[in-house]
N, C-alpha and C. Protein backbone atom coordinates (compact mmCIF):
# COMPACT_ATOMS: atom_id res chain seq x y z
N UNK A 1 27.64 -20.86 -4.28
CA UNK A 1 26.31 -21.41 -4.40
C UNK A 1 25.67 -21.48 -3.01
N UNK A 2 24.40 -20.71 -2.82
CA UNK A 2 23.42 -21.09 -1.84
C UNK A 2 23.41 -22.77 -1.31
N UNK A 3 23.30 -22.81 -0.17
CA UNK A 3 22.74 -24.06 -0.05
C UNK A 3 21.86 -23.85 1.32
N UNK A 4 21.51 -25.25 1.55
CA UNK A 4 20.35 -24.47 2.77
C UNK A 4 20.71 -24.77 4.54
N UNK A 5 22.14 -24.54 4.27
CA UNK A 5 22.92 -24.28 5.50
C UNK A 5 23.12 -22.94 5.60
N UNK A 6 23.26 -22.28 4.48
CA UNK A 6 22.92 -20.80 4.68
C UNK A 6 21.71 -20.06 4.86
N UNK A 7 20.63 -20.64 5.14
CA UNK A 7 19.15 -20.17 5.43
C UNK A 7 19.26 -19.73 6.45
N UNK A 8 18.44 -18.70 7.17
CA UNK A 8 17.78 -18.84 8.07
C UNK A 8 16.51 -19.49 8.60
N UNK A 9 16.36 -19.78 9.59
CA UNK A 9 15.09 -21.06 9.81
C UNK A 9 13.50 -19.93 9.02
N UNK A 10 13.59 -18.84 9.48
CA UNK A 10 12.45 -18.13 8.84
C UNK A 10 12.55 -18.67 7.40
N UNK A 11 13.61 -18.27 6.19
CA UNK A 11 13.67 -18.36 4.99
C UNK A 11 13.60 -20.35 4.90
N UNK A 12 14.18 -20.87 5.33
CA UNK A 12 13.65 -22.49 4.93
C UNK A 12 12.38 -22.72 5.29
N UNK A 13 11.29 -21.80 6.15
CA UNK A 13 10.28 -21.81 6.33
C UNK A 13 9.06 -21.48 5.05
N UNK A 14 10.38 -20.86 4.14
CA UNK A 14 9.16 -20.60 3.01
C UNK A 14 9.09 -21.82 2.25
N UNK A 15 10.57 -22.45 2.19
CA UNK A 15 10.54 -23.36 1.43
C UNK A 15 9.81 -24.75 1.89
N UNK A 16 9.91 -24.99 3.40
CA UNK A 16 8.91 -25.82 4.09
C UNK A 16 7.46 -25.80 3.52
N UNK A 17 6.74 -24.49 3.32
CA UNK A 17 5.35 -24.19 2.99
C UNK A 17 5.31 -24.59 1.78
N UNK A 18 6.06 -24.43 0.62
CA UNK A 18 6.03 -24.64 -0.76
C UNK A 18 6.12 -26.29 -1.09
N UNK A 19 6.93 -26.80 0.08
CA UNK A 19 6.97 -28.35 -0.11
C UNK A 19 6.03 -29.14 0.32
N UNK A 20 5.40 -28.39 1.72
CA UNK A 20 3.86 -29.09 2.03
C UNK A 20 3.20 -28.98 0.71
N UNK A 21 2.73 -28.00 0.61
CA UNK A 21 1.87 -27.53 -0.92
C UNK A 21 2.28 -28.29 -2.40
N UNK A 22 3.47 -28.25 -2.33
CA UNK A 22 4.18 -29.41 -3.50
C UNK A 22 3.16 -31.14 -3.70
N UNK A 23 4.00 -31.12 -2.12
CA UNK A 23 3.85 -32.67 -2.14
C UNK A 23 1.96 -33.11 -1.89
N UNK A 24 1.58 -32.12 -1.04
CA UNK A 24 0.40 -32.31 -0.59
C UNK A 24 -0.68 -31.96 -2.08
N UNK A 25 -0.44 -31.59 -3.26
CA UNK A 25 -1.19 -30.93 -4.35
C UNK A 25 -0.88 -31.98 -5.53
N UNK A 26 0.57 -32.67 -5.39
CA UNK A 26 1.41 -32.72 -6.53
C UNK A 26 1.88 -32.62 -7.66
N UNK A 27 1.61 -31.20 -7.35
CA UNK A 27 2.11 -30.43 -8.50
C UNK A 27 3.49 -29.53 -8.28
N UNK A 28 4.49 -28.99 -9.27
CA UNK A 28 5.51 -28.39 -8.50
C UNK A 28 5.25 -27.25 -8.25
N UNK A 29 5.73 -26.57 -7.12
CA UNK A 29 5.24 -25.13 -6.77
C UNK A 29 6.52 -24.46 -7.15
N UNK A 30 6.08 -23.44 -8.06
CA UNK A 30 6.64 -22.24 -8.52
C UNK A 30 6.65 -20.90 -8.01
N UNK A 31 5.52 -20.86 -7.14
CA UNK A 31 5.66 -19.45 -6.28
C UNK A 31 4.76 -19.82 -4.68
N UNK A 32 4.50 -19.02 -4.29
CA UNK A 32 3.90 -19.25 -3.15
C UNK A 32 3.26 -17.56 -2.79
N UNK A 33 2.09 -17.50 -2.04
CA UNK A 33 1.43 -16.14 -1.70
C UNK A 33 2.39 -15.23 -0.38
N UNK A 34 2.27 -14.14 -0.89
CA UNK A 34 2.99 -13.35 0.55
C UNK A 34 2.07 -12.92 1.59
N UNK A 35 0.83 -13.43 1.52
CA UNK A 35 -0.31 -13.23 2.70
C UNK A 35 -1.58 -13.86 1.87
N UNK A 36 -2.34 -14.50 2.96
CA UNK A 36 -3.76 -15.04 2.81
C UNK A 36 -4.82 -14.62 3.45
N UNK A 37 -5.80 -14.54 2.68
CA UNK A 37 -6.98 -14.23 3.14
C UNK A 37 -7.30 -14.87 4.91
N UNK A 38 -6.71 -15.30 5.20
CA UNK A 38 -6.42 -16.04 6.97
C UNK A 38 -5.77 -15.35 7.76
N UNK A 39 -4.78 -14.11 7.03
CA UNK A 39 -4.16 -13.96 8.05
C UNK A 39 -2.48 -14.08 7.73
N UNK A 40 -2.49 -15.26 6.68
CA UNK A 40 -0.91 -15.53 7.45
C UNK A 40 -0.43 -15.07 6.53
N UNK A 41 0.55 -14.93 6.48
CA UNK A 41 2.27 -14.11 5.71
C UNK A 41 3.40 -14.55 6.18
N UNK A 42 4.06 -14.46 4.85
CA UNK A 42 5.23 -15.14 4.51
C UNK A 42 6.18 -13.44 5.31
N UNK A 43 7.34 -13.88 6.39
CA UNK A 43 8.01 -13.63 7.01
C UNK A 43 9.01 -12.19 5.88
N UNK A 44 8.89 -11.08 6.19
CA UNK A 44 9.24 -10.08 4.99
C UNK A 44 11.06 -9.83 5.40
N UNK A 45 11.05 -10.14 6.17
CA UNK A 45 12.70 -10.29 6.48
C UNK A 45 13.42 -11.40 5.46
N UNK A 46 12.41 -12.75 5.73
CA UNK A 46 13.07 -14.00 4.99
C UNK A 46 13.01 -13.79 3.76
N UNK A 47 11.71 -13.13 3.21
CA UNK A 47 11.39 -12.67 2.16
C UNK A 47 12.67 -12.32 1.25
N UNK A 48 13.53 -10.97 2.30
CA UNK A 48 14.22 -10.45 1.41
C UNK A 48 15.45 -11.28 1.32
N UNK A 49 15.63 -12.00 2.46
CA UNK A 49 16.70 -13.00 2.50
C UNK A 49 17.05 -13.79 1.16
N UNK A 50 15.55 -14.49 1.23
CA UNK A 50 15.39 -15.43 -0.13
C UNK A 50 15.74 -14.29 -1.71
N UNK A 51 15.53 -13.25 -1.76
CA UNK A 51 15.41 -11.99 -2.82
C UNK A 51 17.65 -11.85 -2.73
N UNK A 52 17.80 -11.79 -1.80
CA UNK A 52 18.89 -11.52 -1.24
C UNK A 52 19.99 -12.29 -2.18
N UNK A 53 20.02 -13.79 -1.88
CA UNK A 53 20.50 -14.68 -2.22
C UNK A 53 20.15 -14.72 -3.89
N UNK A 54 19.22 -14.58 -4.09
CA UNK A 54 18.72 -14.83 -5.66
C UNK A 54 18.21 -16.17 -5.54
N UNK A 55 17.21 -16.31 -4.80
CA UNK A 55 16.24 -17.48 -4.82
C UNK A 55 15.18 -17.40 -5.51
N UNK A 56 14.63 -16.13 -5.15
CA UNK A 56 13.37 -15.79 -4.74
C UNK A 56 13.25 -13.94 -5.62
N UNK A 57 11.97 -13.95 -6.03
CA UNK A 57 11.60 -12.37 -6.41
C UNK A 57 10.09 -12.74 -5.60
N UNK A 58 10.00 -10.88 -5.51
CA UNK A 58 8.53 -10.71 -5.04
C UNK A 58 7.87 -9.85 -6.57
N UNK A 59 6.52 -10.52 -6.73
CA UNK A 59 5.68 -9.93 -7.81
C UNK A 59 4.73 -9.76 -7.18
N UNK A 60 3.99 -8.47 -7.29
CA UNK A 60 2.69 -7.94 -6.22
C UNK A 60 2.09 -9.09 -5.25
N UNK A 61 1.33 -9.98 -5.19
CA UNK A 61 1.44 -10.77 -3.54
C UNK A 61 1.81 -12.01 -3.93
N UNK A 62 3.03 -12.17 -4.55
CA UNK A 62 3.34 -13.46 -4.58
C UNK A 62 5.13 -13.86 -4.74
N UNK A 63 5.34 -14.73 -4.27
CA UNK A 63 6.95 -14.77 -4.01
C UNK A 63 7.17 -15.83 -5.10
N UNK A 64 8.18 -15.42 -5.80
CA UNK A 64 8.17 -16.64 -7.20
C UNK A 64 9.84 -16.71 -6.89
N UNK A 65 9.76 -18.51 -6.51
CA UNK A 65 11.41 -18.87 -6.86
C UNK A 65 11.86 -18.24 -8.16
N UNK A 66 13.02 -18.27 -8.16
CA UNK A 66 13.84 -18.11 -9.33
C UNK A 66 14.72 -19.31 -9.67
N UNK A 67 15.66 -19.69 -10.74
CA UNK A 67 15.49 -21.36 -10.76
C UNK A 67 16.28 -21.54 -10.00
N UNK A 68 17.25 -20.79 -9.45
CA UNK A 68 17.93 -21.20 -8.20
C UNK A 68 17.22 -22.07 -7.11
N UNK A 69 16.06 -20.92 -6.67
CA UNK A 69 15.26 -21.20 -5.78
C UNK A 69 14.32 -22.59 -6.13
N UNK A 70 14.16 -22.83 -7.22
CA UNK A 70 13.28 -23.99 -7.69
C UNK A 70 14.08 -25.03 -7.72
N UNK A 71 14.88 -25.17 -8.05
CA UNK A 71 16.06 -26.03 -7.80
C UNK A 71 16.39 -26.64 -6.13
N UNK A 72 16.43 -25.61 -5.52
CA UNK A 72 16.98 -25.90 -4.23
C UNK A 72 14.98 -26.62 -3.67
N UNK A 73 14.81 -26.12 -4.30
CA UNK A 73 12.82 -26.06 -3.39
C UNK A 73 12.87 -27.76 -3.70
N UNK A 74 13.28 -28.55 -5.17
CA UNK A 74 13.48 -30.16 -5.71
C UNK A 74 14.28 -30.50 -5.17
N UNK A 75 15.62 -30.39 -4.74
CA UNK A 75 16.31 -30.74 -3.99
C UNK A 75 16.05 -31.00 -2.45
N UNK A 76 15.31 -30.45 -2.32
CA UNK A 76 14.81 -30.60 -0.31
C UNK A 76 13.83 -31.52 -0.49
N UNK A 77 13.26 -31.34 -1.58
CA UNK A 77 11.92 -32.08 -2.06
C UNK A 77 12.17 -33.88 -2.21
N UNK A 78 13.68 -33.60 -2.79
CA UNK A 78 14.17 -35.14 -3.07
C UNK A 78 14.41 -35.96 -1.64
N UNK A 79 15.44 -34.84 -0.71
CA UNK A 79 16.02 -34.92 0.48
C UNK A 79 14.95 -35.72 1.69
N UNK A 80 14.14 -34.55 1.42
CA UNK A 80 12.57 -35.32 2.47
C UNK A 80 12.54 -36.73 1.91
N UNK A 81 12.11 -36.99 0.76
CA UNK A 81 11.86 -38.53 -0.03
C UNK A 81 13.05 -39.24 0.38
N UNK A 82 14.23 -39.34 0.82
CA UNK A 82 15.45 -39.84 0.94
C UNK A 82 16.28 -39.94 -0.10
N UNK A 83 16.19 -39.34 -1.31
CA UNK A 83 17.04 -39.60 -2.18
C UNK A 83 18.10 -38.01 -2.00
N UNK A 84 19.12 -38.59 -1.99
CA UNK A 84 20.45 -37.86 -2.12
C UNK A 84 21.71 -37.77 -3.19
């Protein structure tokens, strides 16, 4: 099992963005964009990292956990809140 000692800081970076957006929307985030009209993009290395592991799929510009990945995305989600 993944956990997020096996990340790289790029790939917990996606999950960082999805948890701002989580918590900051509150709603749960299920995918997240692989580039914005701004400019920014999601890191295509971590990308595959997250794809790698079976977190994560890419669907034309958008990176959708898989429930692995949604799982671990509530779990960090809890972690930040302090519950363990």
């Amino acid at each position: 099992m993944t956990t997020p000692n096996d990340l790289t800081d790029k790939a917990l970076a996606i999950f960082a963005f999805a948890m701002f957006h989580q918590l900051s929307g509150g709603e749960v985030v299920s995918a997240v964009m692989t580039a914005d009209a701004s400019g920014h993009r999601i890191d295509p290395k971590a990308a595959s990292e997250l794809q790698r592991l079976g977190l994560a799929q890419i669907s034309g510009d958008k990176l959708i956990f898989t429930p692995a990945g949604a799982l671990m995305l509530s779990q960090l989600v809890d972690r930040l809140r302090g519950h363990w």
